[in-house]
PDB file of N, CA and C in Angstrom:
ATOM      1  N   UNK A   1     -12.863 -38.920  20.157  1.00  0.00           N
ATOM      2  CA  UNK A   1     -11.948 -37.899  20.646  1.00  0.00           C
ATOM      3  C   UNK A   1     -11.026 -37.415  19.528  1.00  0.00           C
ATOM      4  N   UNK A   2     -10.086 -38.165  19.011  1.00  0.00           N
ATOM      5  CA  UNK A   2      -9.517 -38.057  17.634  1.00  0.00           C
ATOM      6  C   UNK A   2     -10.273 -37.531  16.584  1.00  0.00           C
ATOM      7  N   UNK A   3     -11.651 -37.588  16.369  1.00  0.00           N
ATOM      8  CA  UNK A   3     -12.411 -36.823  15.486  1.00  0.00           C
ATOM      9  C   UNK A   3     -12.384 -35.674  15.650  1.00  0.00           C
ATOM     10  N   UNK A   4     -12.541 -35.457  17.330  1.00  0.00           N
ATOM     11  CA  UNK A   4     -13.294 -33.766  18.057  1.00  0.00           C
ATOM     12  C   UNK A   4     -11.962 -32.958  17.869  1.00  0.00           C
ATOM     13  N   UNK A   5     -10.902 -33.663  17.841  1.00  0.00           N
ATOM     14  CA  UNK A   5      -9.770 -32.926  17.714  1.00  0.00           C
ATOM     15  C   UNK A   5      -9.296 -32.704  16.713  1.00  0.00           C
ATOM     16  N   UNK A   6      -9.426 -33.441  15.238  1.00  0.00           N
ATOM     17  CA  UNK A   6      -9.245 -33.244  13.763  1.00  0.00           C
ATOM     18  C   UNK A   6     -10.175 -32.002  13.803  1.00  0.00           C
ATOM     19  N   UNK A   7     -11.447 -32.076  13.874  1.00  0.00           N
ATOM     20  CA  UNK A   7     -12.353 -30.925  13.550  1.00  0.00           C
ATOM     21  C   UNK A   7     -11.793 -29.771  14.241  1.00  0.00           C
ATOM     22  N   UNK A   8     -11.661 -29.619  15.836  1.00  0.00           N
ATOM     23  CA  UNK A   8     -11.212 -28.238  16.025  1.00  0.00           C
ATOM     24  C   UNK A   8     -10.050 -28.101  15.259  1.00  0.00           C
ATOM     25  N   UNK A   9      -9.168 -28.644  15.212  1.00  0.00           N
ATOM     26  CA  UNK A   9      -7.658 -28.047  14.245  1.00  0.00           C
ATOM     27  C   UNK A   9      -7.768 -27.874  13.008  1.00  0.00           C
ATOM     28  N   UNK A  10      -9.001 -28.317  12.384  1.00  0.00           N
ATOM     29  CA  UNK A  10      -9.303 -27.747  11.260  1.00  0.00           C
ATOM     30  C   UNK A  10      -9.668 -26.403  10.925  1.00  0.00           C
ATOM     31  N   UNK A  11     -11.226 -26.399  12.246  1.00  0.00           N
ATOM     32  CA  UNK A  11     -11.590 -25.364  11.888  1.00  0.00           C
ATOM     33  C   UNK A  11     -10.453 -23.566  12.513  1.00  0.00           C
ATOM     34  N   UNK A  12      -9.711 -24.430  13.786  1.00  0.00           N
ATOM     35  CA  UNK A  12      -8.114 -23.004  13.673  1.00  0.00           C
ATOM     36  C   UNK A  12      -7.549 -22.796  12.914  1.00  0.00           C
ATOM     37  N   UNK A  13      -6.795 -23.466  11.964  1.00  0.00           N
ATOM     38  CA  UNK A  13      -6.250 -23.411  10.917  1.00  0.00           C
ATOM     39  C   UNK A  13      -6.889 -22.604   9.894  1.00  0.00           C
ATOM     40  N   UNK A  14      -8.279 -23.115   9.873  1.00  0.00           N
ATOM     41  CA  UNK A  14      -9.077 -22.379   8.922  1.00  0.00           C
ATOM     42  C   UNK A  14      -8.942 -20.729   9.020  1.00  0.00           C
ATOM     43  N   UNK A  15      -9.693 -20.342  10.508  1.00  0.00           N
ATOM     44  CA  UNK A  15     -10.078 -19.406  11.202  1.00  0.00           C
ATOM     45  C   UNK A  15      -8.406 -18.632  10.976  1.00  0.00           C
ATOM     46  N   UNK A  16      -7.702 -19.463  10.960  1.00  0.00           N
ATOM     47  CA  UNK A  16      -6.055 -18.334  10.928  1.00  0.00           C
ATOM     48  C   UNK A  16      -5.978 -17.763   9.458  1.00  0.00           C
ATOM     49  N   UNK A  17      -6.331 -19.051   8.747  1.00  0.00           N
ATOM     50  CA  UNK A  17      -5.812 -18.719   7.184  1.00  0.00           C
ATOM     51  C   UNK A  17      -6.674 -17.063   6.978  1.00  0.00           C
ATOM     52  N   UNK A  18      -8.055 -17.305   7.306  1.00  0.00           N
ATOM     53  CA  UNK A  18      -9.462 -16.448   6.812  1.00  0.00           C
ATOM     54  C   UNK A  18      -8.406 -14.974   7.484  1.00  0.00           C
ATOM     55  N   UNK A  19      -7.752 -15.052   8.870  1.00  0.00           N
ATOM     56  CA  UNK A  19      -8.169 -13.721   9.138  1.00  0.00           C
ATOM     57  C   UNK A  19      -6.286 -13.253   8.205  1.00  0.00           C
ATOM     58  N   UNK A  20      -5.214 -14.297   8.030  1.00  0.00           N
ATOM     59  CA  UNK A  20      -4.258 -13.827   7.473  1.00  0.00           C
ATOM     60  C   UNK A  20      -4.528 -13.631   5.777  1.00  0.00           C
ATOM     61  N   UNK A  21      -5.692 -14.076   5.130  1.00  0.00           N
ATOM     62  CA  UNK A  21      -5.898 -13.625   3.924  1.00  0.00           C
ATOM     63  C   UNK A  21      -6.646 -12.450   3.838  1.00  0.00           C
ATOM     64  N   UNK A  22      -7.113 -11.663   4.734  1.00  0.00           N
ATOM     65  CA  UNK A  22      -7.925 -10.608   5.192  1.00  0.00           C
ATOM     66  C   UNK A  22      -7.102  -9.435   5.550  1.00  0.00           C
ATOM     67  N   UNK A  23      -5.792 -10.123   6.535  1.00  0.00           N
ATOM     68  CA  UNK A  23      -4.460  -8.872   6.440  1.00  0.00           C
ATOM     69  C   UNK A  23      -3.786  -9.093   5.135  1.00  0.00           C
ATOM     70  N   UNK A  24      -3.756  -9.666   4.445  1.00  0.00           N
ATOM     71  CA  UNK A  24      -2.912  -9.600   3.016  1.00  0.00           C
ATOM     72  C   UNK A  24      -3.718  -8.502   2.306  1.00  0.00           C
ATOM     73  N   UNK A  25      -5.011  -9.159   1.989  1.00  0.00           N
ATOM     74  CA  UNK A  25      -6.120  -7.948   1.060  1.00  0.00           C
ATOM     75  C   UNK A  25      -5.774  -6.364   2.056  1.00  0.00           C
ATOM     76  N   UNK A  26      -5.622  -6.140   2.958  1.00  0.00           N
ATOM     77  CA  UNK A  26      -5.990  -5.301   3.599  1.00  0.00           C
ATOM     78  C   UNK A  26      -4.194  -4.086   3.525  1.00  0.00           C
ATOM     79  N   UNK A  27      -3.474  -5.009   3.754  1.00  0.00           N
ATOM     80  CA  UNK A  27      -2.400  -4.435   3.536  1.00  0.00           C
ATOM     81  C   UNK A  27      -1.434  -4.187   2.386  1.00  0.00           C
ATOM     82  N   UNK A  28      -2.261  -4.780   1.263  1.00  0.00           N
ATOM     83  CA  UNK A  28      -2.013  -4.821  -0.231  1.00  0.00           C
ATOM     84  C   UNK A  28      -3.077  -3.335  -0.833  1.00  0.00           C
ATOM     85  N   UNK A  29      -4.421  -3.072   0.448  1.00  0.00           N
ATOM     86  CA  UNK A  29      -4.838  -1.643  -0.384  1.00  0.00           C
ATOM     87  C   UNK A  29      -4.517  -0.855  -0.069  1.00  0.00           C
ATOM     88  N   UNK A  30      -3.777  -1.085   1.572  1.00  0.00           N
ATOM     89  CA  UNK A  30      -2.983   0.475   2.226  1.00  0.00           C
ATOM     90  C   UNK A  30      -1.529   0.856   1.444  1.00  0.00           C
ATOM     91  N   UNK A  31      -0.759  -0.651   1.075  1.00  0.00           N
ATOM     92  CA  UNK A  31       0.255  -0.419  -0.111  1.00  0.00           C
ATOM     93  C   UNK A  31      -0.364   0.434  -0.976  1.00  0.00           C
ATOM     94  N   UNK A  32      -1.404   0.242  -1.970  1.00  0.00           N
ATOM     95  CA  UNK A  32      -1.505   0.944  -3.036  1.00  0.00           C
ATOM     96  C   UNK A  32      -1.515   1.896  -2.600  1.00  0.00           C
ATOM     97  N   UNK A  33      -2.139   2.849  -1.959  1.00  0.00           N
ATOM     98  CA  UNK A  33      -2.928   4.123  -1.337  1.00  0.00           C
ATOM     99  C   UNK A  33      -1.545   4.738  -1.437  1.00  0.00           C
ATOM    100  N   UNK A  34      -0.853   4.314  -0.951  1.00  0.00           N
ATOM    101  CA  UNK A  34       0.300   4.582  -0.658  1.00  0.00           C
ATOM    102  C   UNK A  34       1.257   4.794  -1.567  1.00  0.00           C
ATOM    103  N   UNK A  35       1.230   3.965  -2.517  1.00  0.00           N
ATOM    104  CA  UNK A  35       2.272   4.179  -3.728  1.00  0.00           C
ATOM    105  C   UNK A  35       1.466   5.167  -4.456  1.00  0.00           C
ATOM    106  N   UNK A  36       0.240   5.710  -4.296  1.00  0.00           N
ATOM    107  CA  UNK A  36      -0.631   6.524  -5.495  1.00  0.00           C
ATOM    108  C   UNK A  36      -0.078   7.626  -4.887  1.00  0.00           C
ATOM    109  N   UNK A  37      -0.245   8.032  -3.587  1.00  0.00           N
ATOM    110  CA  UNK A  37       0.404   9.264  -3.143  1.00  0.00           C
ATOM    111  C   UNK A  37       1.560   9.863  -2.921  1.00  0.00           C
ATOM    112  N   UNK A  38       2.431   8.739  -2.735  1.00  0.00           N
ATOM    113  CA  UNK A  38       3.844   9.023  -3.353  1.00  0.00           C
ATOM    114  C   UNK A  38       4.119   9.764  -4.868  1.00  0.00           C
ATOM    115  N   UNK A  39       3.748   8.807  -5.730  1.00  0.00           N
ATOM    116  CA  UNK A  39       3.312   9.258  -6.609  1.00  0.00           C
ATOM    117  C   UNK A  39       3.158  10.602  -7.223  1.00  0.00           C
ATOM    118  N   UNK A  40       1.711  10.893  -6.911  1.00  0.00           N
ATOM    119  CA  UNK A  40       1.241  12.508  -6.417  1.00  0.00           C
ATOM    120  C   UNK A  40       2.293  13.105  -6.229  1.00  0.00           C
ATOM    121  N   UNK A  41       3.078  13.283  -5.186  1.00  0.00           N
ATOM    122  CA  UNK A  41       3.866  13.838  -4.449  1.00  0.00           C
ATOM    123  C   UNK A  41       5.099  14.532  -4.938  1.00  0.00           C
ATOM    124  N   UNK A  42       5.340  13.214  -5.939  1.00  0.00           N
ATOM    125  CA  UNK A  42       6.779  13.128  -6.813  1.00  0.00           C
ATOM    126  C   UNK A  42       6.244  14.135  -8.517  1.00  0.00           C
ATOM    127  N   UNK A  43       4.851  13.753  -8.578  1.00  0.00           N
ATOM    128  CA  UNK A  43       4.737  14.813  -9.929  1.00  0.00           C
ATOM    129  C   UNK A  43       4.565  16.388  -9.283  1.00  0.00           C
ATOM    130  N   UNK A  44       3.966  16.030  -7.753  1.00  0.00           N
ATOM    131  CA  UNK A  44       3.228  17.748  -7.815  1.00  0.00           C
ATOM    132  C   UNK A  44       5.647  18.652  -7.998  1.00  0.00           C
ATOM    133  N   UNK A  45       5.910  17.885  -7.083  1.00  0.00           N
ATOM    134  CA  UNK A  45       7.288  18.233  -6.600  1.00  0.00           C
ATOM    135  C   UNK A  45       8.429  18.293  -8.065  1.00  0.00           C
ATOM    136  N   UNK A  46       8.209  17.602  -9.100  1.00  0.00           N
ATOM    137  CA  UNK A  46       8.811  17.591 -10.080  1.00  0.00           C
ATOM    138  C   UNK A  46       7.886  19.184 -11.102  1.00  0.00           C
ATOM    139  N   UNK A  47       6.880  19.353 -10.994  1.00  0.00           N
ATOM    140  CA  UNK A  47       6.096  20.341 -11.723  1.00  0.00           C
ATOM    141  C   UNK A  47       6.824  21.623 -11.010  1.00  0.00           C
ATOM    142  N   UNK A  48       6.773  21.632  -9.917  1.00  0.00           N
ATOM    143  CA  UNK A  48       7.580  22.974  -8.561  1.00  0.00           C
ATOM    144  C   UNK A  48       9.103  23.396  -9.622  1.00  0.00           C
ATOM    145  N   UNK A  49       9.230  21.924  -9.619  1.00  0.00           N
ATOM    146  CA  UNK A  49      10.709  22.249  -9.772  1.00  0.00           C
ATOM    147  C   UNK A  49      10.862  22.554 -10.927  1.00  0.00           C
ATOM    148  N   UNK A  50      10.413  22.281 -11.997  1.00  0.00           N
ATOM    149  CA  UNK A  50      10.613  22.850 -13.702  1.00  0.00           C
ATOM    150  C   UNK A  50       9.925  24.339 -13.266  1.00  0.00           C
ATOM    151  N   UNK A  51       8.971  24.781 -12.668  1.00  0.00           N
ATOM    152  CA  UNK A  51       8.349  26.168 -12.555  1.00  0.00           C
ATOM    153  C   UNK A  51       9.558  27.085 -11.949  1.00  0.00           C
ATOM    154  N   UNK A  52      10.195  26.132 -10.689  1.00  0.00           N
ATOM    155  CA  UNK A  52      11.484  27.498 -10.298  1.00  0.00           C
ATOM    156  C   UNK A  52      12.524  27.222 -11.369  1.00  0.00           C
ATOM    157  N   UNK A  53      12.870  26.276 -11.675  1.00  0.00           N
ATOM    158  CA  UNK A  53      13.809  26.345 -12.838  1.00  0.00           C
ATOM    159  C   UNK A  53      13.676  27.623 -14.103  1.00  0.00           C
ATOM    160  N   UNK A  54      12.314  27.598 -14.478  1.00  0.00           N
ATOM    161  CA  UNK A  54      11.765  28.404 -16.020  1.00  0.00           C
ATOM    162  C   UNK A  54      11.946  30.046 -15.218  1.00  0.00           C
ATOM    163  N   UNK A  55      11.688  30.015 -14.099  1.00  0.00           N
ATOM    164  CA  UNK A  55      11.681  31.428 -13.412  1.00  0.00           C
ATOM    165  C   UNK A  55      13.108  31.919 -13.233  1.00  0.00           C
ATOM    166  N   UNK A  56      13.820  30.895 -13.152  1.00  0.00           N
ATOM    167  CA  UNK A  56      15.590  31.265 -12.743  1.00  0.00           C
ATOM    168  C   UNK A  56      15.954  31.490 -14.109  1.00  0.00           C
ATOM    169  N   UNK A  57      15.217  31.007 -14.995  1.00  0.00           N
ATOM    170  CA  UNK A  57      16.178  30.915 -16.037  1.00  0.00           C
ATOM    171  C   UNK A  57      15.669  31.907 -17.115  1.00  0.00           C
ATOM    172  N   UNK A  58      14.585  32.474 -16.719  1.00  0.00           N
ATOM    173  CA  UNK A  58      14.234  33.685 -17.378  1.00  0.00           C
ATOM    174  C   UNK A  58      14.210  35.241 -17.240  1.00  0.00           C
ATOM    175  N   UNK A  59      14.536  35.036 -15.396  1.00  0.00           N
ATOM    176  CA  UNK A  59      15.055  35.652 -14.877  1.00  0.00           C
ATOM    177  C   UNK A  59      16.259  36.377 -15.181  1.00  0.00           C
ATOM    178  N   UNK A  60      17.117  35.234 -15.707  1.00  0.00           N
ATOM    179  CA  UNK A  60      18.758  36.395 -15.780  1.00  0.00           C
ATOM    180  C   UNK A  60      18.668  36.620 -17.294  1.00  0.00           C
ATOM    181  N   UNK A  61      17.830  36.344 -18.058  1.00  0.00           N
ATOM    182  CA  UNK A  61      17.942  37.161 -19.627  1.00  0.00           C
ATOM    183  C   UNK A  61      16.966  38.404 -19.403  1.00  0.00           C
TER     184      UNK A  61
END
């Protein structure tokens, strides 16, 4: 009995670790995805902004 019960609590433990190292990988590539498009976001939005800047500023000469 003490055996049957070492083995199942092994193999839960196991079965928990497998599926919480599976949300780590998993939520470590939606992080990236995520920081790449931020990213993106912040150059397309910084490029905008030097373009209306060069236009304002060529504008009044």
């Amino acid at each position: 009995m003490a055996l049957t019960n070492f083995i199942l609590t092994v193999a839960g433990v196991s079965a928990v670790v497998l599926l919480l190292r599976t949300d780590v990988k998993q939520s470590a590539g939606i992080f990236r995805r995520n920081v790449r498009h931020i990213r993106q976001w912040l150059e397309e939005e910084s490029v905008s902004a030097t373009k209306t800047l060069l236009c304002i500023f060529f504008q009044d000469r």
